[in-house]
C-alpha atoms as a PDB file:
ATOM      1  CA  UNK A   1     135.762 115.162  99.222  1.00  0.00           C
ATOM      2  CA  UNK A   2     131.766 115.210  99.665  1.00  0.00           C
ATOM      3  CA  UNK A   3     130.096 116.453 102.475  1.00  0.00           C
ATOM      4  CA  UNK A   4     129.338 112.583 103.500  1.00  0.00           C
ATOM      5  CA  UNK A   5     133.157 111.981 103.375  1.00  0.00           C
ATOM      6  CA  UNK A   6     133.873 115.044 105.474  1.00  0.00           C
ATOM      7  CA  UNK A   7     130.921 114.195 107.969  1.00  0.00           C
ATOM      8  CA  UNK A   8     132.550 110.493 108.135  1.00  0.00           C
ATOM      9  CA  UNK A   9     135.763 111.156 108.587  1.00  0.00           C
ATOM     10  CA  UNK A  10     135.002 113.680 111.301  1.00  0.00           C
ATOM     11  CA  UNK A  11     134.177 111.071 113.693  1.00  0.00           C
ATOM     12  CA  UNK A  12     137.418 108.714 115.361  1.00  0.00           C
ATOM     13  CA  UNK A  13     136.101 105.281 114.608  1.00  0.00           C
ATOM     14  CA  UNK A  14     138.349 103.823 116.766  1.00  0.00           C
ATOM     15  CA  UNK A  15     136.318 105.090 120.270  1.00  0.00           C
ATOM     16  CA  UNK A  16     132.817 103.606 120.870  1.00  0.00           C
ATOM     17  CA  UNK A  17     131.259 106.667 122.203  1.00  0.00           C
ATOM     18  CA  UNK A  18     132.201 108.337 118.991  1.00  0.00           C
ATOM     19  CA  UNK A  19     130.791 105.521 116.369  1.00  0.00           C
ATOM     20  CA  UNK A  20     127.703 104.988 118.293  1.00  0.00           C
ATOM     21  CA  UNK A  21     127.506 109.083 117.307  1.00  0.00           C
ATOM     22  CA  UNK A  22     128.648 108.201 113.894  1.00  0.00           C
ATOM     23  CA  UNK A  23     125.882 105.597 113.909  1.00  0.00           C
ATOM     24  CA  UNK A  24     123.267 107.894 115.078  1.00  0.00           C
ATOM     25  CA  UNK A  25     123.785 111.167 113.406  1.00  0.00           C
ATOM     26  CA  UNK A  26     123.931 108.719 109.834  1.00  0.00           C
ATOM     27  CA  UNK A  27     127.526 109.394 109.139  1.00  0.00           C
ATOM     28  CA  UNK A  28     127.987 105.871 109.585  1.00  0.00           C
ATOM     29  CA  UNK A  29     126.323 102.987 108.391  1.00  0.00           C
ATOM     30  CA  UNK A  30     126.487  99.486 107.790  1.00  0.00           C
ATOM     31  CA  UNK A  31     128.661  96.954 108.785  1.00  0.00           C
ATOM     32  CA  UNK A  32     130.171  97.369 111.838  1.00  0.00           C
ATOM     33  CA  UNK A  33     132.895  94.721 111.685  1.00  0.00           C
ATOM     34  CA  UNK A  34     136.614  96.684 112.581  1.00  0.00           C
ATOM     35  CA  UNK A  35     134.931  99.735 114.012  1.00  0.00           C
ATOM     36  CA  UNK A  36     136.105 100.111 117.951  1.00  0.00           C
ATOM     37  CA  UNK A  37     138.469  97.120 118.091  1.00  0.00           C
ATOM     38  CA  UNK A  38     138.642  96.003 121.272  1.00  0.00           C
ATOM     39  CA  UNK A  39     135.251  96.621 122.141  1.00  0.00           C
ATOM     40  CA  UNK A  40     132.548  94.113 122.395  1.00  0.00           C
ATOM     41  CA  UNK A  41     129.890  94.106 120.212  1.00  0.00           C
ATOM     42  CA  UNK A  42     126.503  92.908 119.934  1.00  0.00           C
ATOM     43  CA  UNK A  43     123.164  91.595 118.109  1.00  0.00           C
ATOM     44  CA  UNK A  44     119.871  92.915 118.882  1.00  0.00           C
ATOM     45  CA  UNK A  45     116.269  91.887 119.811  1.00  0.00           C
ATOM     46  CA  UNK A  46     113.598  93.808 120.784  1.00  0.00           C
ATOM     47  CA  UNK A  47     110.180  91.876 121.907  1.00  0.00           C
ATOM     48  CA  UNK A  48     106.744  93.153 123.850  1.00  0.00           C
ATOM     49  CA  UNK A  49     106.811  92.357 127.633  1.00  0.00           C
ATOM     50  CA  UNK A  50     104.736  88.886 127.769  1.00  0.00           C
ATOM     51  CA  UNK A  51     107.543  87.334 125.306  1.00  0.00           C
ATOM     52  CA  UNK A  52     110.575  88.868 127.355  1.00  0.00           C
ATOM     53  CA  UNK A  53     110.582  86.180 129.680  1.00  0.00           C
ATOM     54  CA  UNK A  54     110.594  83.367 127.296  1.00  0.00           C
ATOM     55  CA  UNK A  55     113.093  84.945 125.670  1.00  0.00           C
ATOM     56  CA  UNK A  56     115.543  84.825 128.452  1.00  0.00           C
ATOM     57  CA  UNK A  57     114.730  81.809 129.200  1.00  0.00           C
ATOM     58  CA  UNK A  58     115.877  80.729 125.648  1.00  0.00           C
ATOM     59  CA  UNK A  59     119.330  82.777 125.889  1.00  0.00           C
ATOM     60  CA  UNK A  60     119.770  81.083 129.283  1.00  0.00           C
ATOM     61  CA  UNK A  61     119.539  77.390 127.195  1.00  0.00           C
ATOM     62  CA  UNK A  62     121.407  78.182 124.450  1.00  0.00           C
ATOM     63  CA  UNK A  63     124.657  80.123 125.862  1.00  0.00           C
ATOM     64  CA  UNK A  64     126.473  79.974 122.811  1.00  0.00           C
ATOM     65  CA  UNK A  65     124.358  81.224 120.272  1.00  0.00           C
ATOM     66  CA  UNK A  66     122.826  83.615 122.557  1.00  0.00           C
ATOM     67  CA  UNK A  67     125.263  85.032 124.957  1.00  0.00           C
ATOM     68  CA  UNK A  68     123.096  87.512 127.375  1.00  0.00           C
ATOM     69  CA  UNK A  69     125.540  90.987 127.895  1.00  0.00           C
ATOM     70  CA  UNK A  70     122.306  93.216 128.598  1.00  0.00           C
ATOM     71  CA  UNK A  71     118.706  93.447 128.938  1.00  0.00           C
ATOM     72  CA  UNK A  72     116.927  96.811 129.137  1.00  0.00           C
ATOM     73  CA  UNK A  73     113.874  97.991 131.513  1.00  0.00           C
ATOM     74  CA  UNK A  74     110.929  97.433 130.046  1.00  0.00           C
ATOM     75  CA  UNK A  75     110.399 100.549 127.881  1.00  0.00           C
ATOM     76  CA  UNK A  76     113.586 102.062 128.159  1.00  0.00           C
ATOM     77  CA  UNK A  77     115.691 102.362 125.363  1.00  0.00           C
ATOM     78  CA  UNK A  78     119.129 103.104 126.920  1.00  0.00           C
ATOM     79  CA  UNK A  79     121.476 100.643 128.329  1.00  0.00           C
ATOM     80  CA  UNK A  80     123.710 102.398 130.699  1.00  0.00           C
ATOM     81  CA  UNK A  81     125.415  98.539 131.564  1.00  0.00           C
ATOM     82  CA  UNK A  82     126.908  98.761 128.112  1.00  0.00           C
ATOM     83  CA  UNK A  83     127.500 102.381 127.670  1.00  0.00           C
ATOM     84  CA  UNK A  84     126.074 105.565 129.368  1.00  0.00           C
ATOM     85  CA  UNK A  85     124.925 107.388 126.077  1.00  0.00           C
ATOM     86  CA  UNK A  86     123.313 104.032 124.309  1.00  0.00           C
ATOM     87  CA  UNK A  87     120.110 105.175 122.729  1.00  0.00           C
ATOM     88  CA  UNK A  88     118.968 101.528 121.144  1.00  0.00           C
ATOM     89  CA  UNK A  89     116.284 103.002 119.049  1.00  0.00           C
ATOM     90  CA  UNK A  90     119.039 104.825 117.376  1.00  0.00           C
ATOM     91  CA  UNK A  91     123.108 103.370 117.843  1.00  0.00           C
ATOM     92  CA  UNK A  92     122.660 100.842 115.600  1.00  0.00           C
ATOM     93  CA  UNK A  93     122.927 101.157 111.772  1.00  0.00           C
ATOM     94  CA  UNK A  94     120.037  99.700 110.587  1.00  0.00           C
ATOM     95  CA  UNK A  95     117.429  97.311 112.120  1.00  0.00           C
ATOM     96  CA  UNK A  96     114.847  94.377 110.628  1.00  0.00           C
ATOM     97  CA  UNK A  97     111.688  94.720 111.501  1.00  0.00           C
ATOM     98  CA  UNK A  98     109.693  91.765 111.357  1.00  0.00           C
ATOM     99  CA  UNK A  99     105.877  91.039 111.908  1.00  0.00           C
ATOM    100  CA  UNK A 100     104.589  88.242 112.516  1.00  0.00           C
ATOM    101  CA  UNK A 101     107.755  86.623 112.454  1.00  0.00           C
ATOM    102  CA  UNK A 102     107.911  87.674 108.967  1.00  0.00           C
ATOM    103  CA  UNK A 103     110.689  90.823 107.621  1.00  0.00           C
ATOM    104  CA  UNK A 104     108.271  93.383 107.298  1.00  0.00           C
ATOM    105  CA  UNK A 105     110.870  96.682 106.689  1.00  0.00           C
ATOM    106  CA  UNK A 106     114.436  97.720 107.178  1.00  0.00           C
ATOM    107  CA  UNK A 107     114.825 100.961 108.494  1.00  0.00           C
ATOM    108  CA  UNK A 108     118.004 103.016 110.275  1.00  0.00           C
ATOM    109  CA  UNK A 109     115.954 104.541 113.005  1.00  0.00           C
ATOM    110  CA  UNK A 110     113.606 102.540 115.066  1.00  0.00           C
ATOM    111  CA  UNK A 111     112.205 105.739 117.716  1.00  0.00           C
ATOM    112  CA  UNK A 112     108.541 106.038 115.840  1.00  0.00           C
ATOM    113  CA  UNK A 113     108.139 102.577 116.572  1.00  0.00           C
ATOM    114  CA  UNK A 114     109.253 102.585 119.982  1.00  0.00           C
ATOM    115  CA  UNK A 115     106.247 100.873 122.953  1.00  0.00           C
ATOM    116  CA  UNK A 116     106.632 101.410 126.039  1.00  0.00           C
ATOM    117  CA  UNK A 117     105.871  97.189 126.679  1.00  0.00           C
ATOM    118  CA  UNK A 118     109.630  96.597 124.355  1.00  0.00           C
ATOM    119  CA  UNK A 119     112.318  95.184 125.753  1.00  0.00           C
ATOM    120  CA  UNK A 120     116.161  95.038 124.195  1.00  0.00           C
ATOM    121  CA  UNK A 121     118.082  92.257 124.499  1.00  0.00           C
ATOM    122  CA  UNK A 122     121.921  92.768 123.739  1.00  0.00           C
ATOM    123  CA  UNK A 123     123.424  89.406 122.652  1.00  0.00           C
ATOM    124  CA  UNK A 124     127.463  88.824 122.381  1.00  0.00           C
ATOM    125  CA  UNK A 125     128.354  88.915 118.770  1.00  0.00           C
ATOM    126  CA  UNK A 126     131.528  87.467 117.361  1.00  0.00           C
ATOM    127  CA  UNK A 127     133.025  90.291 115.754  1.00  0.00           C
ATOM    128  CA  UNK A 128     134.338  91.176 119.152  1.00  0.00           C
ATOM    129  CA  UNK A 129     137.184  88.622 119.035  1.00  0.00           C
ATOM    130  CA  UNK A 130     138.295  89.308 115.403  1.00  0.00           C
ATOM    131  CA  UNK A 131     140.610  91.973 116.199  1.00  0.00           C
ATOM    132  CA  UNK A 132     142.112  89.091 119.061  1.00  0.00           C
ATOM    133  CA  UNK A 133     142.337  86.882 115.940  1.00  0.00           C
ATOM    134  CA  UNK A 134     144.155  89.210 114.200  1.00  0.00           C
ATOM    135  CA  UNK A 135     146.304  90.284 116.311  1.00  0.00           C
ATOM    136  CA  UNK A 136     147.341  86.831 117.298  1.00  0.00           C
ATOM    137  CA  UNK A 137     148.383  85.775 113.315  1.00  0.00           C
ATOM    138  CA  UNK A 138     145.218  84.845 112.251  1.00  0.00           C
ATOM    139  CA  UNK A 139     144.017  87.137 108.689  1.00  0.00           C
ATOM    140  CA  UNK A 140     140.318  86.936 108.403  1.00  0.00           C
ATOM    141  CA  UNK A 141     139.522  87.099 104.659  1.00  0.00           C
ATOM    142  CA  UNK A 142     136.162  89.155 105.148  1.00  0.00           C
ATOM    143  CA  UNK A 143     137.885  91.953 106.806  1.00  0.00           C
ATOM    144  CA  UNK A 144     140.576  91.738 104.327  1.00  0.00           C
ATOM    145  CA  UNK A 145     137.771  92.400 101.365  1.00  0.00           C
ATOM    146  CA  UNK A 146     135.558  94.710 103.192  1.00  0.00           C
ATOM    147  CA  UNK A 147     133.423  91.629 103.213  1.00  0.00           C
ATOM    148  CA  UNK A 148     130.355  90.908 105.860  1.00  0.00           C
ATOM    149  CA  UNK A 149     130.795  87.739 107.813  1.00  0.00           C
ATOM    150  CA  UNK A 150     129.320  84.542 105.703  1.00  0.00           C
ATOM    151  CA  UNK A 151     126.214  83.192 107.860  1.00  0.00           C
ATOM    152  CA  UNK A 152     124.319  79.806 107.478  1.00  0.00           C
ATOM    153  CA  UNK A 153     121.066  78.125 109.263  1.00  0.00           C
ATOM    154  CA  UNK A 154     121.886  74.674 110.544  1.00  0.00           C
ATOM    155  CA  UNK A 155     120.734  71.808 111.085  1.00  0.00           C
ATOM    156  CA  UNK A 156     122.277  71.924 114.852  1.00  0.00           C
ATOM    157  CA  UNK A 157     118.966  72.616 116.704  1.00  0.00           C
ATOM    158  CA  UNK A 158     118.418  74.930 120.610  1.00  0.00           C
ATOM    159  CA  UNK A 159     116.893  73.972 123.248  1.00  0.00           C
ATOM    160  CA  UNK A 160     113.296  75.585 123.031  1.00  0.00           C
ATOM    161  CA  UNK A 161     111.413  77.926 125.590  1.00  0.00           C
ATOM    162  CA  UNK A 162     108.334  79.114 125.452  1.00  0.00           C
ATOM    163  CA  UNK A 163     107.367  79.713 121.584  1.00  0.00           C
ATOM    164  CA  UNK A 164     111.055  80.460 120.269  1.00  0.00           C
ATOM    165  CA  UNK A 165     112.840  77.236 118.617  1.00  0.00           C
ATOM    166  CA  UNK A 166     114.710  76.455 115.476  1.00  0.00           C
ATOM    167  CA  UNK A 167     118.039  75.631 114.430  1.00  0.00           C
ATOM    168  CA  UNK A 168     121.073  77.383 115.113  1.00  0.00           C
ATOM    169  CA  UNK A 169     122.604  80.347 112.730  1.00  0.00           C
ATOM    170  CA  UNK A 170     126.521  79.943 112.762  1.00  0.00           C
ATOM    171  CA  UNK A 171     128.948  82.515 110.944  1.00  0.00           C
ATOM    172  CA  UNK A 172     132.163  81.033 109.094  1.00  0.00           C
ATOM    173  CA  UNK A 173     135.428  82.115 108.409  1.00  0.00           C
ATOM    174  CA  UNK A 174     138.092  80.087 106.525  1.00  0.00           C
ATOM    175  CA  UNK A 175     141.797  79.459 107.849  1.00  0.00           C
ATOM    176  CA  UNK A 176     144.014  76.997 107.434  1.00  0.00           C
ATOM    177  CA  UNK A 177     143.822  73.713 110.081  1.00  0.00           C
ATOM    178  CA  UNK A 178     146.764  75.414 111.637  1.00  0.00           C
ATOM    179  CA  UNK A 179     145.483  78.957 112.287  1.00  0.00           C
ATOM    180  CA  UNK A 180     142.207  76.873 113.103  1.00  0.00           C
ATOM    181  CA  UNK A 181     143.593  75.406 116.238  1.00  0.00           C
ATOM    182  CA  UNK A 182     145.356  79.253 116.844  1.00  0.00           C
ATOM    183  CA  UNK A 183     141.529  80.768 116.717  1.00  0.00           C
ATOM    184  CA  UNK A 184     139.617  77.605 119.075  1.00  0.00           C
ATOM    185  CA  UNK A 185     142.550  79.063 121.535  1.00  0.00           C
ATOM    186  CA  UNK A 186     142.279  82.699 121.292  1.00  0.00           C
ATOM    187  CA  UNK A 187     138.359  82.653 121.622  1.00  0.00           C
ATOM    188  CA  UNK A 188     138.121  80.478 124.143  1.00  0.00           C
ATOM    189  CA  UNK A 189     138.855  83.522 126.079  1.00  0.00           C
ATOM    190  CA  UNK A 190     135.398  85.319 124.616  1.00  0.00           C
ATOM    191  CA  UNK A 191     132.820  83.022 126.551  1.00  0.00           C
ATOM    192  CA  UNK A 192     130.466  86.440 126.499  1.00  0.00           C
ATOM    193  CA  UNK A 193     130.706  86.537 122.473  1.00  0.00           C
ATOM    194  CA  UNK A 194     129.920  82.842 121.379  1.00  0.00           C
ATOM    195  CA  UNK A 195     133.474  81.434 122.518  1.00  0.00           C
ATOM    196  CA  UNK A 196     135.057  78.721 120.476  1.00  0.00           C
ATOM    197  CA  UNK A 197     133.689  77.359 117.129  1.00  0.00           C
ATOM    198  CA  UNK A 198     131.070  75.009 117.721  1.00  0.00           C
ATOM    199  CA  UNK A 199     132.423  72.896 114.192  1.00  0.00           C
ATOM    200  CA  UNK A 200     135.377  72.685 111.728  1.00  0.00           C
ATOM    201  CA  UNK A 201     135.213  70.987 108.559  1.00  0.00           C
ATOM    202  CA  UNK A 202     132.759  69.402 106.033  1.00  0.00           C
ATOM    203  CA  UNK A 203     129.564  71.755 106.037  1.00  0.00           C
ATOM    204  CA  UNK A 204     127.604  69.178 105.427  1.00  0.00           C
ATOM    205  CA  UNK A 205     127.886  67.674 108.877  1.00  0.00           C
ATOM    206  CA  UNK A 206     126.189  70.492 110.066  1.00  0.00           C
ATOM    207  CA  UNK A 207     123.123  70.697 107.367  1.00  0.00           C
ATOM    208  CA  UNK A 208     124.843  73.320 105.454  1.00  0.00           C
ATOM    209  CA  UNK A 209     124.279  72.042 101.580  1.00  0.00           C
ATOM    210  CA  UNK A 210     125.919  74.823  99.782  1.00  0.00           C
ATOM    211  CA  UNK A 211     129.111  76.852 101.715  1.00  0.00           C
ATOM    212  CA  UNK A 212     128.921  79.359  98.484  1.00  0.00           C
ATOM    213  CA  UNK A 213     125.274  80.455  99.186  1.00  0.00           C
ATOM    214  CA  UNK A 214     125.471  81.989 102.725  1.00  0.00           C
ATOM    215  CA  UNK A 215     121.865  82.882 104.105  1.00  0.00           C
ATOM    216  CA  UNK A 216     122.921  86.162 105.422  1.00  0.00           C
ATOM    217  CA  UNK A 217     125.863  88.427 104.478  1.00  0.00           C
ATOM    218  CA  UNK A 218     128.373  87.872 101.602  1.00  0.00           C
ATOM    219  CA  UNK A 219     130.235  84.444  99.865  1.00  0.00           C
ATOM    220  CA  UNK A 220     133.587  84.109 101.628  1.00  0.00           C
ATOM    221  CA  UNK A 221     135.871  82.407  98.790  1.00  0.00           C
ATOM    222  CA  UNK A 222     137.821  78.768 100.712  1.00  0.00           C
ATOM    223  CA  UNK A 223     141.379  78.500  99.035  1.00  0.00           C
ATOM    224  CA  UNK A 224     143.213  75.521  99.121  1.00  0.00           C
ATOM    225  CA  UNK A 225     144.054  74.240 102.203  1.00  0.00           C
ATOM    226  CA  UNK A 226     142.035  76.082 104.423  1.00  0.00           C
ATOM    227  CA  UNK A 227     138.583  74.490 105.986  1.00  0.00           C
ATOM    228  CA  UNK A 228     135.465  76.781 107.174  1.00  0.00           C
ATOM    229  CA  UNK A 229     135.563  77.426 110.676  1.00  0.00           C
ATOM    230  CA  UNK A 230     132.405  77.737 112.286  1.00  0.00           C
ATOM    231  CA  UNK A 231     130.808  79.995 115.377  1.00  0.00           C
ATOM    232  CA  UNK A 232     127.608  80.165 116.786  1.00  0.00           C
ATOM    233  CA  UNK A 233     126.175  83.467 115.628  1.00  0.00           C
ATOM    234  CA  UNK A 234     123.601  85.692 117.165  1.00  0.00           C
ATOM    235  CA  UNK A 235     121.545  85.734 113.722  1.00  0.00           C
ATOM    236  CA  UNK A 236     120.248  82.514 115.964  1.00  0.00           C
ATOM    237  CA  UNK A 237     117.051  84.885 117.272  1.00  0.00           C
ATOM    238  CA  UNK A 238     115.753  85.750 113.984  1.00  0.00           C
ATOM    239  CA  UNK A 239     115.679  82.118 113.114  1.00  0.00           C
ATOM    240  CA  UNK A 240     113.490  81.122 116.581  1.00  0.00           C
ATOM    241  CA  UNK A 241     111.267  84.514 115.964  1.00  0.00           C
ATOM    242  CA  UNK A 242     110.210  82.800 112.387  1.00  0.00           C
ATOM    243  CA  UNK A 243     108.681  80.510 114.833  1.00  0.00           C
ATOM    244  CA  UNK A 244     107.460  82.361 117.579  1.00  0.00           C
ATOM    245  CA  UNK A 245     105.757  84.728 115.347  1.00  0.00           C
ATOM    246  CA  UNK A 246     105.455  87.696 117.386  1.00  0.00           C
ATOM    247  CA  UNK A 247     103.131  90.257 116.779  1.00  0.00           C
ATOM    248  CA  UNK A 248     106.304  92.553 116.042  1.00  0.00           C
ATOM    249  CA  UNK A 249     109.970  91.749 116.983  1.00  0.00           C
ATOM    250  CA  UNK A 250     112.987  94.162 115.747  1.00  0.00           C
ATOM    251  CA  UNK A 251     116.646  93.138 115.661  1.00  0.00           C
ATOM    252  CA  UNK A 252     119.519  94.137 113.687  1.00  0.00           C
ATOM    253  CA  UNK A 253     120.396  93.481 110.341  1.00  0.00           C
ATOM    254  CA  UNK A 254     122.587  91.058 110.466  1.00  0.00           C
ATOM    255  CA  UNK A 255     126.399  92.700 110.313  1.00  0.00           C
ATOM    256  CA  UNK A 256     124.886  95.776 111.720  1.00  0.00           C
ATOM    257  CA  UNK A 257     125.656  95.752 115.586  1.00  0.00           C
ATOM    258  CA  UNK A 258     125.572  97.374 118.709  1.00  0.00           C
ATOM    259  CA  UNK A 259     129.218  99.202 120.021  1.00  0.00           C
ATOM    260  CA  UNK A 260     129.958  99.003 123.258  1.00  0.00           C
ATOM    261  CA  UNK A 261     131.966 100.431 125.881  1.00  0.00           C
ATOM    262  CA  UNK A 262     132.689  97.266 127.438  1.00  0.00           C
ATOM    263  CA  UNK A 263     136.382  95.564 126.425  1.00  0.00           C
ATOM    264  CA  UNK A 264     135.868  92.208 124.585  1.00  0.00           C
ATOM    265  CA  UNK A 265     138.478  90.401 126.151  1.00  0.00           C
ATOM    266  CA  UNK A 266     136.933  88.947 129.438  1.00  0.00           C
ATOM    267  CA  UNK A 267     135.852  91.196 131.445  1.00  0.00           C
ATOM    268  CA  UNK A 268     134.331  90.099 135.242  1.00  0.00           C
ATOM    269  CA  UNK A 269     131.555  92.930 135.399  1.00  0.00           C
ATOM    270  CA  UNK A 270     129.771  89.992 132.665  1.00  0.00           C
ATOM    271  CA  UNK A 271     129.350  87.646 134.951  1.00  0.00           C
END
């Protein structure tokens, strides 16, 4: 076994605390998606002070693509809602960096470019019901093939605030029309990680012109019988920052989250 095996498996990927260490030492990285089930999880912005503000405002609009779990003090990088130890320049396997609401770099560690005017914004992210799905007979095919989530822009547009606008990302997941109905019920009990799909069916309908060429993350093969099933996804952000165009704005890349100590059922201490 190499010495990156040995470091990896040295680390219980089952507890948060330990995979956010994972995440940060380097022993882990990538997708997140199965590491701490149970656990919420989430997608990542980071804007200057003036924009903060609009920002909210355009989480507070748009609930379901943006589901606020956490906001940090201006210029502090931990979190200690989420998890005492969270270190956001660092817990999260790699970041986009983009400038001028262009991707500028991806990098893995984000504390050199740390200002004391940022601001983190921790948005629900749907991998935090999958294990639910699972669990309650529904197989998701990109877990199955070690596969990140397919994600499309739409044409289903947000309510705008402020300089951030655009249409609405959405990650898919095919089932049968059966085990469809199964997942609108099982994630209707994650309101804080996008909830139930917001469409089933023809992609089209939704300004999706080609289900095999996902925007971000990897093709998820339909077989017969099954339709795509469709979530609102937290990639939403980096779609309204391409319009904002702040100076600089850093999230995660996408399938690269945040673990937190929070459970991802329901939880009151979200409201």
């Amino acid at each position: 076994m190499s010495d990156a095996s040995l470091l990896e498996a040295s680390y219980d990927y089952s507890d948060p605390r330990d995979a956010r260490r994972a995440i940060r030492t380097g022993a882990m990285k990538g997708n997140t998606a199965g590491i701490a089930p149970g656990y919420t999880q989430g997608n990542l912005a980071i804007l200057p002070a003036d924009l903060a503000l609009d920002f909210m405002r355009y989480c507070q609009r748009n609930p379901k693509p943006c589901p606020l779990i956490g906001v940090s003090e201006t210029g502090d990088p931990a979190l200690p809602g989420l998890g005492r130890d969270i270190d956001i320049r660092t817990d999260i396997p790699s970041y986009n960096v983009y400038r001028n609401g262009e991707l500028d770099e991806t990098v893995t560690d984000i504390r050199h470019l740390w200002r004391d005017d940022f601001v983190a914004f921790i948005l629900g992210c749907s991998y935090s019901f999958e294990q639910a799905l699972v669990s309650e007979g529904v197989p998701l095919r990109h877990l199955d093939e070690d596969l990140t989530v397919s994600m499309y822009r739409t044409s289903l547009e947000t309510s705008p605030a402020g300089a951030f606008s655009g249409g609405m990302v959405v990650s898919m997941r095919p089932m049968t029309a059966a085990r469809a109905i199964r997942a609108v019920e099982v994630t209707a009990r994650f309101p804080h990680t996008h909830g139930t799909p917001v469409h089933l069916g023809d992609p089209a309908q939704i300004g999706i012109s080609d289900i095999d060429s996902p925007d971000w993350g990897d093709a998820t093969r339909i077989e017969d019988g099954e339709i795509p099933v469709f979530w609102a996804c937290g990639v939403t952000p980096q779609n309204a920052i391409r319009m904002a165009r702040p100076e600089i704005c850093i999230t995660h890349k996408p399938g690269c989250m945040l673990i937190s100590d929070v459970p991802s059922a329901y939880d009151a201490r979200l409201d």
